[in-house]
Protein backbone atom coordinates (compact mmCIF):
# COMPACT_ATOMS: atom_id res chain seq x y z
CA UNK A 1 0.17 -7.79 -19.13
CA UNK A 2 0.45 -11.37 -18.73
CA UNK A 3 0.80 -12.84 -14.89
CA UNK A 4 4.01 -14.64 -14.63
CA UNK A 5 3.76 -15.17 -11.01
CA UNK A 6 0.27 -17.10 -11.32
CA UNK A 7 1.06 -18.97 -14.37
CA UNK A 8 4.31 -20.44 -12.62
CA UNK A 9 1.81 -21.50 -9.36
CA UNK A 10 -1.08 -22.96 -11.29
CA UNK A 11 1.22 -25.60 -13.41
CA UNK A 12 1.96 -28.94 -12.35
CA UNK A 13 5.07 -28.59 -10.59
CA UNK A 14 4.63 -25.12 -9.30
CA UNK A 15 1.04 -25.54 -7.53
CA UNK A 16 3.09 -28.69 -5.38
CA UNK A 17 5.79 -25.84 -4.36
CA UNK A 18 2.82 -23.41 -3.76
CA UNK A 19 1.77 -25.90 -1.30
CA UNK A 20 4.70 -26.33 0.46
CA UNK A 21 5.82 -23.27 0.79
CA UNK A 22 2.55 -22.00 1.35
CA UNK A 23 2.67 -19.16 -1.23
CA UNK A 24 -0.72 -17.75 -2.83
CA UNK A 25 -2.07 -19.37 -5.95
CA UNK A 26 -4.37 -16.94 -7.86
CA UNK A 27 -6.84 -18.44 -9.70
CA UNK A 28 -8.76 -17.38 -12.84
CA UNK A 29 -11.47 -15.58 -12.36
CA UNK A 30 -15.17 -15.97 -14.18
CA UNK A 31 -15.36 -12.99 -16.21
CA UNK A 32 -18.72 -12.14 -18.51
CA UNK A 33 -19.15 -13.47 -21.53
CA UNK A 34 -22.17 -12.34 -23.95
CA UNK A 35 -25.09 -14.63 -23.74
CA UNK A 36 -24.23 -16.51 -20.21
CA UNK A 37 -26.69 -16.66 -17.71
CA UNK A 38 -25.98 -14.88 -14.46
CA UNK A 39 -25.09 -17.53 -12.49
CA UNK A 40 -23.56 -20.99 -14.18
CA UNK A 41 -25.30 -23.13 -11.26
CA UNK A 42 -26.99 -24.01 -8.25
CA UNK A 43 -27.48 -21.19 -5.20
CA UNK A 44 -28.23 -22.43 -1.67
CA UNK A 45 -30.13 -19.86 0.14
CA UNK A 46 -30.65 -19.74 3.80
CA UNK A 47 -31.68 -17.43 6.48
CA UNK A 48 -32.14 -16.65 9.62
CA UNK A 49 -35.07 -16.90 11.53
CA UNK A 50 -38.03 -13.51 11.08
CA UNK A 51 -35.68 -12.76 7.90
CA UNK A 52 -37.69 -10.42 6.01
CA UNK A 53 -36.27 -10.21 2.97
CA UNK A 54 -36.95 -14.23 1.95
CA UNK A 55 -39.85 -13.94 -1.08
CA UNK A 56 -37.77 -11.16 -2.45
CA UNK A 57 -34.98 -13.10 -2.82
CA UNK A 58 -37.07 -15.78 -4.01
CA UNK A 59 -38.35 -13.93 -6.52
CA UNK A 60 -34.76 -12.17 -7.56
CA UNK A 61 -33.07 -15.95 -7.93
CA UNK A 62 -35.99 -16.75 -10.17
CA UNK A 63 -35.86 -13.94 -12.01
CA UNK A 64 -31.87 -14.91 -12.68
CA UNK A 65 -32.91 -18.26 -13.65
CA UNK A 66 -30.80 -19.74 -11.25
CA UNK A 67 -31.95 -23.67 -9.87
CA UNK A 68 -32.05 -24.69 -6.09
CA UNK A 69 -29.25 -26.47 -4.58
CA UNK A 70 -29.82 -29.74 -3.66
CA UNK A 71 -28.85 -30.98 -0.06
CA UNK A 72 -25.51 -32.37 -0.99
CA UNK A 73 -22.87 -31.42 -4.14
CA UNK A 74 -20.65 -27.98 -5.16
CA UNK A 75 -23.10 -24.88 -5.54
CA UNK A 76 -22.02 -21.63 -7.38
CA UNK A 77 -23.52 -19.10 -4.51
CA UNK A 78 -24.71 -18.75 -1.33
CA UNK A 79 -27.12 -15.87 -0.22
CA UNK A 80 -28.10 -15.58 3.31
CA UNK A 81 -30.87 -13.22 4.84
CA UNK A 82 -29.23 -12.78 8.13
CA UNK A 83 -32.06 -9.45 8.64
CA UNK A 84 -33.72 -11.39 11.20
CA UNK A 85 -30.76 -11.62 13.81
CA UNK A 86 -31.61 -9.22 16.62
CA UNK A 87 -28.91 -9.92 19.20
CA UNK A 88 -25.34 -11.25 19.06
CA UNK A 89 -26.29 -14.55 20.24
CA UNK A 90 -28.67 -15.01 17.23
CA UNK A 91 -25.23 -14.77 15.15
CA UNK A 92 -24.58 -18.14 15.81
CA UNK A 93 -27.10 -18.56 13.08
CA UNK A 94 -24.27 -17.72 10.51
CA UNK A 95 -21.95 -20.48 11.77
CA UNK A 96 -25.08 -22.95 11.45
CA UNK A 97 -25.34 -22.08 7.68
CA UNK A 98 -22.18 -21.37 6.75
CA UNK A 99 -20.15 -24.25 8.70
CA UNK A 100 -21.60 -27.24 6.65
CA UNK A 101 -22.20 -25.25 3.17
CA UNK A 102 -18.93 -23.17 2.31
CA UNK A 103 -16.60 -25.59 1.36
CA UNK A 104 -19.32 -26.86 -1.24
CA UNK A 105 -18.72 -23.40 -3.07
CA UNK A 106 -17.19 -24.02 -6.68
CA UNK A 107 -14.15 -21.97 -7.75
CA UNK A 108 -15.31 -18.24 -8.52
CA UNK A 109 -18.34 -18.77 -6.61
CA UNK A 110 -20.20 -15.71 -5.20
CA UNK A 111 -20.99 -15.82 -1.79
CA UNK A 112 -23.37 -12.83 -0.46
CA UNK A 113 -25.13 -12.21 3.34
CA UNK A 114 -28.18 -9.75 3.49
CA UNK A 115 -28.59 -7.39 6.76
CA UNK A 116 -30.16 -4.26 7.77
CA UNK A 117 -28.53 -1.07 8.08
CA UNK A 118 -27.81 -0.72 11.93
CA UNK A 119 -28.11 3.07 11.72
CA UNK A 120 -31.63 3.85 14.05
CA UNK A 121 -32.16 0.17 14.96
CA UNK A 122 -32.39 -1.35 18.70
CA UNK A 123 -28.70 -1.13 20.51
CA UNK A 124 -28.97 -5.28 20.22
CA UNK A 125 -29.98 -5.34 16.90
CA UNK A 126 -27.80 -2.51 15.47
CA UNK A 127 -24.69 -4.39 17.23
CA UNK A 128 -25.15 -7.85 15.71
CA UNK A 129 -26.12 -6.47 12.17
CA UNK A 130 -22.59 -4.33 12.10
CA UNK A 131 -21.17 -7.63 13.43
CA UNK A 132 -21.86 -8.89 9.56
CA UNK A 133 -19.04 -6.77 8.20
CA UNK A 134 -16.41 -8.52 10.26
CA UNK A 135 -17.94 -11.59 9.49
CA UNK A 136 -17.96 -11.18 5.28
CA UNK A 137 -14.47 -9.43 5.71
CA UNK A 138 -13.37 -12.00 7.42
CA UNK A 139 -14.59 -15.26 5.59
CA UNK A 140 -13.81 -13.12 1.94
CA UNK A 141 -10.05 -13.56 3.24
CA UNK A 142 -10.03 -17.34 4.16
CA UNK A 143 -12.02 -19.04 1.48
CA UNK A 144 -9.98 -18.74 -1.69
CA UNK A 145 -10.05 -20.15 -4.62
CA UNK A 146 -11.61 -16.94 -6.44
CA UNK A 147 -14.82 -17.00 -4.21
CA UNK A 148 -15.88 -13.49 -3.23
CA UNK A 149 -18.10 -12.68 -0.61
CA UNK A 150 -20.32 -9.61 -0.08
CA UNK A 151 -22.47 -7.92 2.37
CA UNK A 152 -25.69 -6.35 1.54
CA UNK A 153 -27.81 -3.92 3.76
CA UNK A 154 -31.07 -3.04 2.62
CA UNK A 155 -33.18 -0.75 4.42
CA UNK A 156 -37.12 -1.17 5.49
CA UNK A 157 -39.16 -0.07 2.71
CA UNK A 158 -36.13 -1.14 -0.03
CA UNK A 159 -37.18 -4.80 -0.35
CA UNK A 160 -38.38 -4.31 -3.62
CA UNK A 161 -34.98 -3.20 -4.70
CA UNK A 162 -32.37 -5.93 -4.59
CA UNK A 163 -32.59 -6.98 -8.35
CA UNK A 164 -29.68 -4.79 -9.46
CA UNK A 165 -27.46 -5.37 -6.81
CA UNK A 166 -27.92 -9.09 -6.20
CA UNK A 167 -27.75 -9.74 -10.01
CA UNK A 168 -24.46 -8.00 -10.16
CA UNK A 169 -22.84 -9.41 -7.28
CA UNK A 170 -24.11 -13.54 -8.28
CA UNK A 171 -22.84 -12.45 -11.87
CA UNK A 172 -19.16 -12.94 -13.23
CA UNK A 173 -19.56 -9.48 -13.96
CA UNK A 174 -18.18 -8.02 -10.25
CA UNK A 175 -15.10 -10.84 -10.45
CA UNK A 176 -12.75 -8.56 -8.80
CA UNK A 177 -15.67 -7.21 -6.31
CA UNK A 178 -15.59 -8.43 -2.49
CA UNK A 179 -15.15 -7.91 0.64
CA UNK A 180 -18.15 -4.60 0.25
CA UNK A 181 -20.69 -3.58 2.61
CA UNK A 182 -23.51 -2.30 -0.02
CA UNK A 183 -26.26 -0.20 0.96
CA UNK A 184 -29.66 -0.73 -1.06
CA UNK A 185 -32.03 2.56 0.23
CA UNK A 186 -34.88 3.73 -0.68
CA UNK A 187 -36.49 6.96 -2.52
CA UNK A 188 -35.81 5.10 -6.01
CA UNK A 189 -37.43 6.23 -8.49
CA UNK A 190 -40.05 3.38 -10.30
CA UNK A 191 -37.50 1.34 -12.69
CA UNK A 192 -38.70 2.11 -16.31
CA UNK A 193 -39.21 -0.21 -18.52
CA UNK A 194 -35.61 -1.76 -19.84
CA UNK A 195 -34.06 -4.04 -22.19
CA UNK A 196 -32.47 -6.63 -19.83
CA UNK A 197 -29.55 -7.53 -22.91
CA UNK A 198 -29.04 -3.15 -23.52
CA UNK A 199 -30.25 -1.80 -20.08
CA UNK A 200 -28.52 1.87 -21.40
CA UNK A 201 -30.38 1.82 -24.92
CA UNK A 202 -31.10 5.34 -25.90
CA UNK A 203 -29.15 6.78 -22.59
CA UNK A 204 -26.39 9.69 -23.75
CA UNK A 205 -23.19 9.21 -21.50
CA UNK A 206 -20.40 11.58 -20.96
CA UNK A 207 -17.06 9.29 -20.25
CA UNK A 208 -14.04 11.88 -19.47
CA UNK A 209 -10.69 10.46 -19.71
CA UNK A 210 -11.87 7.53 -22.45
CA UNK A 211 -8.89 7.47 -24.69
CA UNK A 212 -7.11 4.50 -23.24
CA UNK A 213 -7.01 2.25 -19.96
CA UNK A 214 -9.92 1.89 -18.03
CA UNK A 215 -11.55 4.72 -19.74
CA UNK A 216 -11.66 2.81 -22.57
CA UNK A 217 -13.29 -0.15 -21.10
CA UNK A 218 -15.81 1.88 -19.77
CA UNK A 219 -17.01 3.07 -22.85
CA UNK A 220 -16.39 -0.36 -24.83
CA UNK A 221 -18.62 -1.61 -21.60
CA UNK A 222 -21.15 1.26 -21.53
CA UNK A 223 -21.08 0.59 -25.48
CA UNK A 224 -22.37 -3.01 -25.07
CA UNK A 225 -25.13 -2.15 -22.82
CA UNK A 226 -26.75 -0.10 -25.13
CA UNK A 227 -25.56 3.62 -24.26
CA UNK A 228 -25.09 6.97 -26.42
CA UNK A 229 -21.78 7.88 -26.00
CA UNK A 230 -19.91 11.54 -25.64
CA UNK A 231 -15.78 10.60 -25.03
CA UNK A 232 -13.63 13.44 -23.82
CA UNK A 233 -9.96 13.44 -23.60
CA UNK A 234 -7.24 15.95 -24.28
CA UNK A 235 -6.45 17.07 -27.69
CA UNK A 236 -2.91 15.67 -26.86
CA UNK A 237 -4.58 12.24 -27.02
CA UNK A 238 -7.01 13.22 -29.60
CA UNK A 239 -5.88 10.10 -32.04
CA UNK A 240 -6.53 7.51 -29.61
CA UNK A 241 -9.86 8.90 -28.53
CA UNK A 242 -10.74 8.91 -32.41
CA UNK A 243 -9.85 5.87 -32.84
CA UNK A 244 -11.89 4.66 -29.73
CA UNK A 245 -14.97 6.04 -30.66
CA UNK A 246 -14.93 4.86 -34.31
CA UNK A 247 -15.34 1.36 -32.70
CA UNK A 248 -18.01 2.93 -30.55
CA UNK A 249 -20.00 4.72 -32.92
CA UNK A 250 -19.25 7.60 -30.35
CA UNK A 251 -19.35 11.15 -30.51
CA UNK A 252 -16.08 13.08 -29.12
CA UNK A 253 -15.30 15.88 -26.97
CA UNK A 254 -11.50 16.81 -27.52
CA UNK A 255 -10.96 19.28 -24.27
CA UNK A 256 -8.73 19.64 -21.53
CA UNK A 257 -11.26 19.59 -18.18
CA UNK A 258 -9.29 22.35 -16.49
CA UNK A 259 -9.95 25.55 -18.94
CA UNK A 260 -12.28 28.12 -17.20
CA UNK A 261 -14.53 27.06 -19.72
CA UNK A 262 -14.65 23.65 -19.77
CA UNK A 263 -17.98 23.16 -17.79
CA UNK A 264 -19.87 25.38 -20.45
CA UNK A 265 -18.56 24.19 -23.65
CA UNK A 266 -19.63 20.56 -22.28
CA UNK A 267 -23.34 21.72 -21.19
CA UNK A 268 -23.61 23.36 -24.15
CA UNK A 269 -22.88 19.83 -26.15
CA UNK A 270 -25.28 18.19 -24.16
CA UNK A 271 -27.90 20.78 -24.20
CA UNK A 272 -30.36 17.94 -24.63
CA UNK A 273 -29.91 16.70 -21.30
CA UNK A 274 -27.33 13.69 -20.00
CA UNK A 275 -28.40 10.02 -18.55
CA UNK A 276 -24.89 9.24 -17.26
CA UNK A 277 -22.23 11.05 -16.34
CA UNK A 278 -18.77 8.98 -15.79
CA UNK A 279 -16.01 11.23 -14.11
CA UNK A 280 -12.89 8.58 -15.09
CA UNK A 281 -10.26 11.46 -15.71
CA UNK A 282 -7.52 11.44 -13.90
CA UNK A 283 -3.32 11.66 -13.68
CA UNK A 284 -0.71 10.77 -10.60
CA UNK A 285 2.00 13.30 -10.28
CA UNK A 286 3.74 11.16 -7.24
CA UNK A 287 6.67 12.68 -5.48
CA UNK A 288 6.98 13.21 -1.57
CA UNK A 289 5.29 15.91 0.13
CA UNK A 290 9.00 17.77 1.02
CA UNK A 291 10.00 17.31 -2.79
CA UNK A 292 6.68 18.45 -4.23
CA UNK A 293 6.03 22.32 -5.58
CA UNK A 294 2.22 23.72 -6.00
CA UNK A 295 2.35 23.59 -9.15
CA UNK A 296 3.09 19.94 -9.56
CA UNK A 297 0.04 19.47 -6.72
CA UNK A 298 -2.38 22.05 -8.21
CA UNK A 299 -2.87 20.79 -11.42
CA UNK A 300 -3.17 17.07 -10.20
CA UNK A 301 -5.90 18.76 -8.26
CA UNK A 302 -7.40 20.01 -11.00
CA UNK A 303 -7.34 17.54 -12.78
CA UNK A 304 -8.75 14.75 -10.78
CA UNK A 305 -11.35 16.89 -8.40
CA UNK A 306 -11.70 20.36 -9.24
CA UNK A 307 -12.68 20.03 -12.58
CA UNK A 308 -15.86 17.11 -11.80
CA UNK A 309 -17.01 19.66 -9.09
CA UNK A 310 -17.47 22.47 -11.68
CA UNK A 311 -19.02 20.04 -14.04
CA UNK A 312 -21.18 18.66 -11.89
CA UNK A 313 -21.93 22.31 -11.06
CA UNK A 314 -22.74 23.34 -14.52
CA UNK A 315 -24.88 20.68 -15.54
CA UNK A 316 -27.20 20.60 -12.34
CA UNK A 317 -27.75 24.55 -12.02
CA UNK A 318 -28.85 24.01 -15.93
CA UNK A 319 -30.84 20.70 -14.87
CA UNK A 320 -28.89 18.71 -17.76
CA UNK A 321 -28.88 15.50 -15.66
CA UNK A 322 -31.87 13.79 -16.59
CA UNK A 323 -34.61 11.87 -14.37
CA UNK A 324 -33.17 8.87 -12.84
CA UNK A 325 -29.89 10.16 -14.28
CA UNK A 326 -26.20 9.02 -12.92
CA UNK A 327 -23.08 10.09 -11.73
CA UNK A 328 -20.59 7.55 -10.94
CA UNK A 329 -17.04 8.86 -10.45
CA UNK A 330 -13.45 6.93 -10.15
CA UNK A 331 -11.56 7.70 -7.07
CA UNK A 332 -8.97 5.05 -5.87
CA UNK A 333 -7.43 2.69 -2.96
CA UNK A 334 -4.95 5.08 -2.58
CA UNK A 335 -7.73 7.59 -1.30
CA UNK A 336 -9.04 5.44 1.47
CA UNK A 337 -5.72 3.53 2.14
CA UNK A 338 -3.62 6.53 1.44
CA UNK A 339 0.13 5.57 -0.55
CA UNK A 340 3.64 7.03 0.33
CA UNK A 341 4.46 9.81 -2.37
CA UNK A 342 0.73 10.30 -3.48
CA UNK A 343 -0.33 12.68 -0.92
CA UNK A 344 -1.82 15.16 -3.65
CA UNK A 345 -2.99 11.87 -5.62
CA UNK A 346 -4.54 10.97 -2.21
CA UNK A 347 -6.08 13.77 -1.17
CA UNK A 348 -7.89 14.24 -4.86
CA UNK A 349 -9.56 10.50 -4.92
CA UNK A 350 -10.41 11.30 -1.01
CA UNK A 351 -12.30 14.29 -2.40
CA UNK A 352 -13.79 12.60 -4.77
CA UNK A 353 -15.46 10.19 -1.82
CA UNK A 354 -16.88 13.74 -0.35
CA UNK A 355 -17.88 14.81 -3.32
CA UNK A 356 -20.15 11.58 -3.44
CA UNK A 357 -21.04 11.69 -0.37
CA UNK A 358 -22.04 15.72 -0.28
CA UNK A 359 -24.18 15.49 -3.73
CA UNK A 360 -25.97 12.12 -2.72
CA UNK A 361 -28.44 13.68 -0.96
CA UNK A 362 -29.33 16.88 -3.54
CA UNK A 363 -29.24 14.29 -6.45
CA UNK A 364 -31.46 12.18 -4.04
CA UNK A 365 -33.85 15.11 -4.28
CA UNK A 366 -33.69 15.39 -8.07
CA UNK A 367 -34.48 11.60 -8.67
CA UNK A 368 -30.86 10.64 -9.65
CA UNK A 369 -27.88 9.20 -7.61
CA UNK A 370 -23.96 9.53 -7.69
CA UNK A 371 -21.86 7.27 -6.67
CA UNK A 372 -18.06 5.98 -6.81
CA UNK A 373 -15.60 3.51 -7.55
CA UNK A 374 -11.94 2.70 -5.98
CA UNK A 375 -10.09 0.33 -8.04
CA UNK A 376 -7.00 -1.00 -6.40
CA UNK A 377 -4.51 -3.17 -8.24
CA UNK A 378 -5.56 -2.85 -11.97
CA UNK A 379 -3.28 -4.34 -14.65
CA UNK A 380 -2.64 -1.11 -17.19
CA UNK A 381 0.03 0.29 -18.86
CA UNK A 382 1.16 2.09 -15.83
CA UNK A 383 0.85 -0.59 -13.72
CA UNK A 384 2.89 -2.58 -15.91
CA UNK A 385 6.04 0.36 -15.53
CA UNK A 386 6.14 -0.34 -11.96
CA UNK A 387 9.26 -1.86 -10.39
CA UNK A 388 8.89 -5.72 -10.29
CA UNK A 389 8.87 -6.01 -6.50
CA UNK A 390 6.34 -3.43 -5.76
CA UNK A 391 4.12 -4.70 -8.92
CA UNK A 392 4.16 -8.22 -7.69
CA UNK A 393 3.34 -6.90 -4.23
CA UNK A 394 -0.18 -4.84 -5.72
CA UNK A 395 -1.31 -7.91 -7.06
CA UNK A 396 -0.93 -10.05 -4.77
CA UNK A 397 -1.91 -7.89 -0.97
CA UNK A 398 -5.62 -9.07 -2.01
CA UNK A 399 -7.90 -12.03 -1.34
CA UNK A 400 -8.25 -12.68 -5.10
CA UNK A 401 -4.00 -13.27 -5.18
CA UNK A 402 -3.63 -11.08 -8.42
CA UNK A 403 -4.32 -8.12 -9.99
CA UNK A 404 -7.41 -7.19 -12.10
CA UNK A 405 -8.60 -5.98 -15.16
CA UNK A 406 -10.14 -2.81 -16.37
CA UNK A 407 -13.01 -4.38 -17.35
CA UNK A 408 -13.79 -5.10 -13.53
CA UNK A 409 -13.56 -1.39 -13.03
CA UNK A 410 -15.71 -0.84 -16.03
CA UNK A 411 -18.10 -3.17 -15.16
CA UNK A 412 -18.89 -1.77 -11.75
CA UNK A 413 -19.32 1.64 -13.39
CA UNK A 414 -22.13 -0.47 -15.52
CA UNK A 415 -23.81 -1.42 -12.57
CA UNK A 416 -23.83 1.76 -10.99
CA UNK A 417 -25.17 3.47 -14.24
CA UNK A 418 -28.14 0.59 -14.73
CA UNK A 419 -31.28 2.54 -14.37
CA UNK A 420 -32.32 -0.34 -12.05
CA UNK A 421 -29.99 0.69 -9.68
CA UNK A 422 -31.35 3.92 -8.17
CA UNK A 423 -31.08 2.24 -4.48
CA UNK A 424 -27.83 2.61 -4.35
CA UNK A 425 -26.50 6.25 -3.82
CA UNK A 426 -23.67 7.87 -2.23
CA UNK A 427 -21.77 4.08 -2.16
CA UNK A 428 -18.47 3.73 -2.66
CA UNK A 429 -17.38 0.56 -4.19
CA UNK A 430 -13.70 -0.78 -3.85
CA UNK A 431 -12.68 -2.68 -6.98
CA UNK A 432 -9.57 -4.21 -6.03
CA UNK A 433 -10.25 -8.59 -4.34
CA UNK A 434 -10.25 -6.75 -1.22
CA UNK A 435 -7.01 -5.47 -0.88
CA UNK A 436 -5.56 -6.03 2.35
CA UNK A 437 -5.06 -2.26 2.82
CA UNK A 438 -8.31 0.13 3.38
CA UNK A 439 -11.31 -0.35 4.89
């Protein structure tokens, strides 16, 4: 659905009204486009002092083919190691870097600060490194002009694992990505041998809910990248799912998720074992809590929770998910944020972030990871039935000043499922310009 709003503010005569009245002007974001580079332009990288993670990130830049800034002129990135402040008066070292270099950043520019989790680190050291989400929160709100900013810890022992992470978050692939605080761990398991163009050649993936939307783009993503696909959806929706994975040379599983036998009848189609597992299905039932009868909040339940638990159940007590496997699941805003009239809506995608966070460890164990996304403000066909005022108001409560795509969402999921990306587990990742609500 096209943006009225932003086209008004970004013509001639609306960005000088913008200006005076001080209203936000979205801007358009770099998206990816097959055979760019990862970055389109010069990074300036800077740390602070006994940074540890500098030849990494040396070696990561290179790797994108990315060129040195020079001293003066517009760069597309920063990346700062800020692992080497110890004590909140070392965080003056941000202001240093920052103070002379951000305004050089080019529109949709990526900016991205490296720390160390403060979880078991010196009370000094802990304190200024958890300083650095305030900081990236903070400057991801005031810089504009399509410019996201990230935070990235990365534990001792994990240096060796920033290439999927830092790739993603320089690339136009996370557009409608910021404001995060990523965690890059360790207990990876050795990245196999991958083709950088089709990192998911060869993979099977199970997308649930891939009919239309963003579960669509997922699998049109997941597609591109190389993956075996398996789409589920309801027989209701059975023709659009067809028709999806004809242009997906996809296999289909035509099932509603909530039978008693659900979990078996999908093991028993992937008896050959899974790669990636993408938990997108999902429905909103919204009514307030005094208007809203069990029924209408038990079946949203099952829907959007219940159902992924007994999956997940299935296919690990028959070890179906494969070595270095994946689970990445699609909660929402709405279950960090919470949303009047979605308490049962709520309360799923909240579960879903405890369901990530309970299984990271055991899938730790196993070799594999599971993770989440929370997509805010995505423009789909139900976003597009929304009253006016409230739809103008989800697009623009975000740094980014507009609404995004579900491609962002799919994207993310992409990431997530890369078999490079094993360093990241139990994460979840907000998709939504860092809406001003949440975390």
């Amino acid at each position: 659905m096209s943006d009225r709003y932003a086209q008004v503010v970004n013509s001639a005569p609306g960005r000088l009204l913008a200006g005076r009245l001080g209203l936000p002007r979205p801007v358009k974001l770099d998206r990816f486009e097959a055979g760019a580079p990862v970055i389109a332009g010069p990074v300036l990288r800077g740390g602070a002092p006994g940074g540890r993670l500098g030849s990494q990130l040396e070696r990561v830049l290179a790797s994108t083919g990315a060129r040195s800034a020079d001293a003066e002129g517009e760069v597309k990135a920063l990346v700062f190691d800020a692992t080497g402040i110890a004590d909140s008066l070392q965080l003056v070292e941000l202001q240093r870097f920052f103070h002379p270099s951000v305004g050089r950043v080019q529109r949709s520019g990526r900016i991205i600060v490296l720390g160390t989790p403060p979880g078991g680190l010196p009370a000094r050291q802990a304190t200024a490194q958890r300083a650095l989400e305030g900081f990236t929160r903070s400057l991801g709100k005031e810089i504009g002009r399509g410019i996201t900013v990230q935070l990235v810890y990365v534990a001792d022992g994990a240096e060796g694992e920033l290439d999927s992470t830092v790739r993603f978050l320089l690339s136009p692939r996370s557009a409608y990505v910021s404001g995060q605080a990523i965690r890059v761990g360790t207990g990876a398991l050795p990245t196999p041998r991958i083709d950088s163009e089709q990192p998911l050649a060869g993979k099977t993936t199970l997308v649930t809910g891939a009919s239309r939307g963003i579960g669509a783009a997922i699998a049109g993503v997941l597609h591109r990248d190389g993956a075996k696909l398996v789409l589920l959806d309801v027989p209701a929706l059975g023709k659009d799912l067809v028709r999806v994975a004809a242009e997906l040379e996809a296999e289909t599983i035509e099932l509603d998720i909530t039978a008693s036998d659900a979990p078996q009848r999908i093991a028993e189609r992937l008896a050959d074992g899974v790669d990636v597992v993408v938990h997108n299905a999902g429905v909103t039932r919204d009514r307030t809590l005094a208007k809203m009868p069990e029924e209408r909040w038990s079946s949203l339940m099952e829907i959007n929770l219940s159902s992924a638990e007994r999956i997940n159940d299935e296919l690990l007590a028959h070890n179906l998910l494969r070595a270095n496997g994946r689970i990445v699941c699609v909660s929402s805003m709405s279950g960090i944020a919470g949303n009047s009239g979605q308490t049962n809506y709520a309360t799923s995608k909240a579960g879903v972030i405890g369901m990530v966070e309970a299984l990271s460890p055991i899938l730790a164990a196993r070799g594999a990871t599971i993770n989440a996304v929370a997509p805010g403000f995505i423009e789909t066909g139900m976003t597009a039935r929304m009253p006016l005022v409230i739809r103008e108001a989800g697009r623009r409560m975000s740094s980014l000043s507009q609404g995004g795509l579900p491609i962002d969402v799919a994207e993310t999921i992409a990431w997530l499922a890369h078999p490079a990306s094993g360093a990241v587990n139990g994460s979840v990742v907000r998709v939504c310009g860092q809406n001003f609500l949440g975390a």
